[in-house]
Structure formats: structure tokens, C-alpha cells
N, C-alpha and C. Protein backbone atom coordinates (compact mmCIF):
# COMPACT_ATOMS: atom_id res chain seq x y z
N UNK A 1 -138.48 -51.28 -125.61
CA UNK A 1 -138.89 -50.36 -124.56
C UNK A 1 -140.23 -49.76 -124.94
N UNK A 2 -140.79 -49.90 -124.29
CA UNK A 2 -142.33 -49.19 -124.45
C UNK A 2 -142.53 -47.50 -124.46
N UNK A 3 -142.80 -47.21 -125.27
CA UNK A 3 -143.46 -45.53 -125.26
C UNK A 3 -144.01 -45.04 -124.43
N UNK A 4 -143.69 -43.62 -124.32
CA UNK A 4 -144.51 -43.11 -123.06
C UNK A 4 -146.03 -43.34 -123.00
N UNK A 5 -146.59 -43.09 -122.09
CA UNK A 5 -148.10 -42.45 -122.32
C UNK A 5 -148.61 -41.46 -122.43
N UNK A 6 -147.47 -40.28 -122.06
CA UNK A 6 -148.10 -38.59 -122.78
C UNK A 6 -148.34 -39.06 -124.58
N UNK A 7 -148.96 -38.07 -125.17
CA UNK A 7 -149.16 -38.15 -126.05
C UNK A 7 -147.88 -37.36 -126.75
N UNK A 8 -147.91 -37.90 -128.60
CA UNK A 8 -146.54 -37.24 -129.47
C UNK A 8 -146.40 -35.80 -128.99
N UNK A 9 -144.94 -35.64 -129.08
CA UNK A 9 -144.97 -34.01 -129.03
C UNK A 9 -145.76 -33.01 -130.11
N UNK A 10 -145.96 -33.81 -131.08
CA UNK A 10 -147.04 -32.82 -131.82
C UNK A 10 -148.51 -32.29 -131.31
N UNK A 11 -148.78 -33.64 -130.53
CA UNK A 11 -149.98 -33.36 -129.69
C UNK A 11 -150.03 -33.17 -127.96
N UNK A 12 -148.84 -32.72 -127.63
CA UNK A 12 -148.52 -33.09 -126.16
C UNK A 12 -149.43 -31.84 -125.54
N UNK A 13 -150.23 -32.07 -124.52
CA UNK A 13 -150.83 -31.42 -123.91
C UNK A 13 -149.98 -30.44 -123.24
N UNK A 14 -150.96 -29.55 -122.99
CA UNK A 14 -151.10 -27.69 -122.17
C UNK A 14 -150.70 -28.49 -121.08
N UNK A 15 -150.19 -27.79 -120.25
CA UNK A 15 -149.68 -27.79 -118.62
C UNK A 15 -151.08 -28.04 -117.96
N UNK A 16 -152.29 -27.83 -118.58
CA UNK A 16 -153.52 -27.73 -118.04
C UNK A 16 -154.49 -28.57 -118.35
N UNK A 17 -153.98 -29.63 -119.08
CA UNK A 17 -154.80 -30.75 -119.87
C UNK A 17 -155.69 -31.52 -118.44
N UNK A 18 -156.59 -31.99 -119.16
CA UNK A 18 -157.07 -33.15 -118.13
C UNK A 18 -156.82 -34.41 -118.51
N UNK A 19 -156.46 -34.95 -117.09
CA UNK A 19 -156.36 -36.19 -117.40
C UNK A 19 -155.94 -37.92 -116.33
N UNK A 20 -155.64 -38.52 -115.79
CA UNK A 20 -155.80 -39.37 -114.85
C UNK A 20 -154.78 -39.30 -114.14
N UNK A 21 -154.56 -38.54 -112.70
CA UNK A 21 -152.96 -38.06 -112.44
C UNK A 21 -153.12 -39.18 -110.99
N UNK A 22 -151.81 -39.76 -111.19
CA UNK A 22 -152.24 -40.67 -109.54
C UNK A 22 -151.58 -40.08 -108.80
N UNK A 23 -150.98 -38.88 -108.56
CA UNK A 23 -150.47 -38.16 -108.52
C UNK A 23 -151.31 -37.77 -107.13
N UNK A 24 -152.41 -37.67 -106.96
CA UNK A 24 -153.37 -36.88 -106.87
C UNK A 24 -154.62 -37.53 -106.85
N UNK A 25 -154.33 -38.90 -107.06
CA UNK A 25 -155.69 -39.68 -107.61
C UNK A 25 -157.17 -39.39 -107.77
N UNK A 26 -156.92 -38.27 -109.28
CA UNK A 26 -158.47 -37.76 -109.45
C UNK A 26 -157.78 -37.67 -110.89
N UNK A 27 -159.11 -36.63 -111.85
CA UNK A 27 -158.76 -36.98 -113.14
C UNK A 27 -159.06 -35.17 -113.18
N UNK A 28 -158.28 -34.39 -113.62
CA UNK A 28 -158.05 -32.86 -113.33
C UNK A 28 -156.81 -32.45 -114.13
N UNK A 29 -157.00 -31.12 -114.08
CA UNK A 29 -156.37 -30.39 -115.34
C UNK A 29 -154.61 -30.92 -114.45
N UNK A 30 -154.20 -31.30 -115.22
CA UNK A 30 -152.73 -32.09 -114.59
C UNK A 30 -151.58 -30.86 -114.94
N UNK A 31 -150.70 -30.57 -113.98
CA UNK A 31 -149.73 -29.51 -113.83
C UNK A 31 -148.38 -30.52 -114.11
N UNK A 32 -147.31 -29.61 -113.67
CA UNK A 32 -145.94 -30.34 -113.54
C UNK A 32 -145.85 -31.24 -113.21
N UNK A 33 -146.12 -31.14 -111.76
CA UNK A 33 -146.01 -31.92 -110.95
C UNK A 33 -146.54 -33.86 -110.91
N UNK A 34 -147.52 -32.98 -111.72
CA UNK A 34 -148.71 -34.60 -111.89
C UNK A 34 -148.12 -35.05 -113.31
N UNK A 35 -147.96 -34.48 -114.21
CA UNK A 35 -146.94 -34.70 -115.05
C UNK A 35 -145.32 -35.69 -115.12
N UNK A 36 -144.98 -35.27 -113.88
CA UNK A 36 -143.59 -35.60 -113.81
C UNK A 36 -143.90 -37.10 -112.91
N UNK A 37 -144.84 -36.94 -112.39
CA UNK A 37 -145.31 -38.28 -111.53
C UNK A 37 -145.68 -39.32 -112.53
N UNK A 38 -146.62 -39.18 -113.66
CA UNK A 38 -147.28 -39.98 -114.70
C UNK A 38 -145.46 -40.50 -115.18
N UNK A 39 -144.82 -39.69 -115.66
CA UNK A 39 -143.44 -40.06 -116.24
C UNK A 39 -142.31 -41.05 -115.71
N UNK A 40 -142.35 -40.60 -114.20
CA UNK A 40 -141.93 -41.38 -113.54
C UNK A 40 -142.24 -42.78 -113.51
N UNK A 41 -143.64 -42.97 -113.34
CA UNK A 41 -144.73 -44.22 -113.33
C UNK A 41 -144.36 -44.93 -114.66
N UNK A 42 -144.22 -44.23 -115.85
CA UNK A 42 -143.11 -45.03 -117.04
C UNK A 42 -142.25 -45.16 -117.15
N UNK A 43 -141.57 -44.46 -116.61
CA UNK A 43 -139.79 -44.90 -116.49
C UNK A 43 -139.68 -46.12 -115.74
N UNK A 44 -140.77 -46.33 -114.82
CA UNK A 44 -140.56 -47.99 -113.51
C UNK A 44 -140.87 -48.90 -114.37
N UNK A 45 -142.11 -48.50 -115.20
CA UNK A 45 -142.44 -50.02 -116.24
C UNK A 45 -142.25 -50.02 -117.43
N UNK A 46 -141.34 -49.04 -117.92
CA UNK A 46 -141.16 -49.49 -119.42
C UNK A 46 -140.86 -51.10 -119.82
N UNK A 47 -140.83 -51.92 -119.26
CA UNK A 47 -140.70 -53.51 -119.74
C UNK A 47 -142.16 -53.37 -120.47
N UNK A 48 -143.22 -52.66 -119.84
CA UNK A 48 -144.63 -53.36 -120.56
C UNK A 48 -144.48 -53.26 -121.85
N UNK A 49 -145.75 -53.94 -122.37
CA UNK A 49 -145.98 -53.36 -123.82
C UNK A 49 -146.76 -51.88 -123.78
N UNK A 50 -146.94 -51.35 -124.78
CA UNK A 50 -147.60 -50.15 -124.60
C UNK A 50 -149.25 -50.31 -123.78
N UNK A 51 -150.43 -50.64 -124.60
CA UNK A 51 -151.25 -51.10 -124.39
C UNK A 51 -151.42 -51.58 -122.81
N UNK A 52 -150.27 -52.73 -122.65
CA UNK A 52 -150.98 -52.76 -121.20
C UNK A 52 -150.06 -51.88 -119.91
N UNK A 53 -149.17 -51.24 -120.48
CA UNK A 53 -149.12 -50.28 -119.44
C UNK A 53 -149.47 -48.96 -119.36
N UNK A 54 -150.52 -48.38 -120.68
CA UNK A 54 -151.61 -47.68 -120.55
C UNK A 54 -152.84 -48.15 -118.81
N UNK A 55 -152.92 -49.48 -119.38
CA UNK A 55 -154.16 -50.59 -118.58
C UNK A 55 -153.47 -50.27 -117.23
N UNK A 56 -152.04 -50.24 -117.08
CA UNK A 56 -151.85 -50.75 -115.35
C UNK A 56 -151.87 -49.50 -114.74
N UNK A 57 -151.39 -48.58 -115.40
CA UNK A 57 -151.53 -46.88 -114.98
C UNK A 57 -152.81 -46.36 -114.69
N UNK A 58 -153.58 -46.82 -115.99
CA UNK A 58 -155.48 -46.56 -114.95
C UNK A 58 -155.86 -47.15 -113.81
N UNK A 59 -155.68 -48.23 -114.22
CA UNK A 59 -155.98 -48.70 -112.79
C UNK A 59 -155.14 -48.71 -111.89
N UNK A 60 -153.93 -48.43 -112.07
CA UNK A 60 -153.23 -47.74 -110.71
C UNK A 60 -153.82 -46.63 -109.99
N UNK A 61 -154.26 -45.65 -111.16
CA UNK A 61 -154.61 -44.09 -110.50
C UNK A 61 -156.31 -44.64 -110.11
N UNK A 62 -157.03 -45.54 -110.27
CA UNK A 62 -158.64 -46.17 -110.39
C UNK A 62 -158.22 -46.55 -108.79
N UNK A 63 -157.62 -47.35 -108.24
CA UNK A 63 -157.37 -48.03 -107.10
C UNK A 63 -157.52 -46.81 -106.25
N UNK A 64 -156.38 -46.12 -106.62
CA UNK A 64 -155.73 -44.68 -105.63
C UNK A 64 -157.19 -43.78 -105.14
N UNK A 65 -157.77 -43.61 -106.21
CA UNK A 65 -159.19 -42.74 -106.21
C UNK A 65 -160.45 -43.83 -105.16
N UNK A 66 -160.48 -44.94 -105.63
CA UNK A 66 -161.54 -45.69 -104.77
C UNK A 66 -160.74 -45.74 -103.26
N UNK A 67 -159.24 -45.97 -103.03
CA UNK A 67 -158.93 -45.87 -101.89
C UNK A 67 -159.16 -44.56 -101.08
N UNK A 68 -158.88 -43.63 -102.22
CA UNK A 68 -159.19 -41.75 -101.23
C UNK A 68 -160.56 -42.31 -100.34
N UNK A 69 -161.44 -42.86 -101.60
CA UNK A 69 -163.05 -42.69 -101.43
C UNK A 69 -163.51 -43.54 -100.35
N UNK A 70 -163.14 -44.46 -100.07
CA UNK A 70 -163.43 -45.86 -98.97
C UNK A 70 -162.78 -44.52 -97.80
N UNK A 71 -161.34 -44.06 -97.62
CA UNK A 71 -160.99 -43.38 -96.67
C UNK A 71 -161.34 -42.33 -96.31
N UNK A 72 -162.13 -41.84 -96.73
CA UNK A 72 -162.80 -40.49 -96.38
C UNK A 72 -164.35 -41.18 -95.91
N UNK A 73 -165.03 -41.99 -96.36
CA UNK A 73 -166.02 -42.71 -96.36
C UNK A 73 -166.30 -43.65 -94.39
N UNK A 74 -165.07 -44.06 -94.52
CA UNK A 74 -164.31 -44.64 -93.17
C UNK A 74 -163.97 -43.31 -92.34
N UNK A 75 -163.49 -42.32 -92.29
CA UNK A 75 -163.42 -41.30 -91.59
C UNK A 75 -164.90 -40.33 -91.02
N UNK A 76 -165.51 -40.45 -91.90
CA UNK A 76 -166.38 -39.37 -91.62
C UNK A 76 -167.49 -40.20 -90.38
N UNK A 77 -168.34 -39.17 -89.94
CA UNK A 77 -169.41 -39.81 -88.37
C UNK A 77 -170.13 -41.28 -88.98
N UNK A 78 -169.79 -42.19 -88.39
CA UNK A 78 -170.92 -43.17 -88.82
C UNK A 78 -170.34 -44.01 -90.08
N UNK A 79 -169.27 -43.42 -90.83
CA UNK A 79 -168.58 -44.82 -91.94
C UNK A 79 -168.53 -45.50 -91.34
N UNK A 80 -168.16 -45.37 -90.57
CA UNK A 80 -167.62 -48.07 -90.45
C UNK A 80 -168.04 -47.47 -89.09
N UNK A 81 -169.32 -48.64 -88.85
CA UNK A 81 -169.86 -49.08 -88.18
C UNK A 81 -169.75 -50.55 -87.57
């Protein structure tokens, strides 16, 4: 079973850490909430190895953020033309 991706409890971040929440898809001081979402997101893939389900979680929350960005981009006067 693969390890989380929070860091050891010796080093486990403040309620206020920053860090890549897809949660939210931005990279910001991460709360509970974005917390409990990142956790979740390992509990679905613990099959990975560590390493690459570090890799699929960035670019999970990387996708989420370029999708906000294309959709707000597409919304506003004059995006998609």
C-alpha cells in the first residue's frame, strides 16, 4: 500500500500550510477541508507506488487549475470567438 502524501507526523503541516489542493484547484494555504480532499484522493489510489501517485495528484490538481483557467477565459466578453 502506498503512503500518504501529507508529510510524517513529525513534519505534518499547520492547518495553514501551502500547498496543491484540487480541492480548490489552486496552490493556497490548505484548511480541513482541502486536507481531507488530498486524503481522500489517496485512499482511491493507494495501489500506486508512492512516487507516481505524488505525479498523478499534481497533475490532477495541474488539469483542474488550467481547466478553471480555459473556463473563465471562455466565459469572459470575447474568449471564444
Amino acid at each position: 500500500m502506498a503512503t500518504p502524501l501529507a508529510p510524517p507526523a513529525a513534519v505534518m503541516p499547520t492547518p495553514h500550510s501551502y500547498a496543491m489542493c484540487l480541492l480548490h484547484a489552486d496552490y493556497h494555504p490548505m484548511g480541513g477541508d482541502c486536507w481531507a480532499t488530498t486524503l481522500d484522493w489517496q485512499l482511491a489510489h493507494h495501489h500506486l507506488p508512492d512516487a507516481e501517485a505524488r505525479a498523478e495528484y499534481l497533475l490532477e490538481v495541474e488539469r483542474a487549475m488550467l481547466d478553471q483557467y480555459v473556463r473563465k477565459f471562455l466565459e469572459a466578453p470575447g474568449g471564444a470567438q
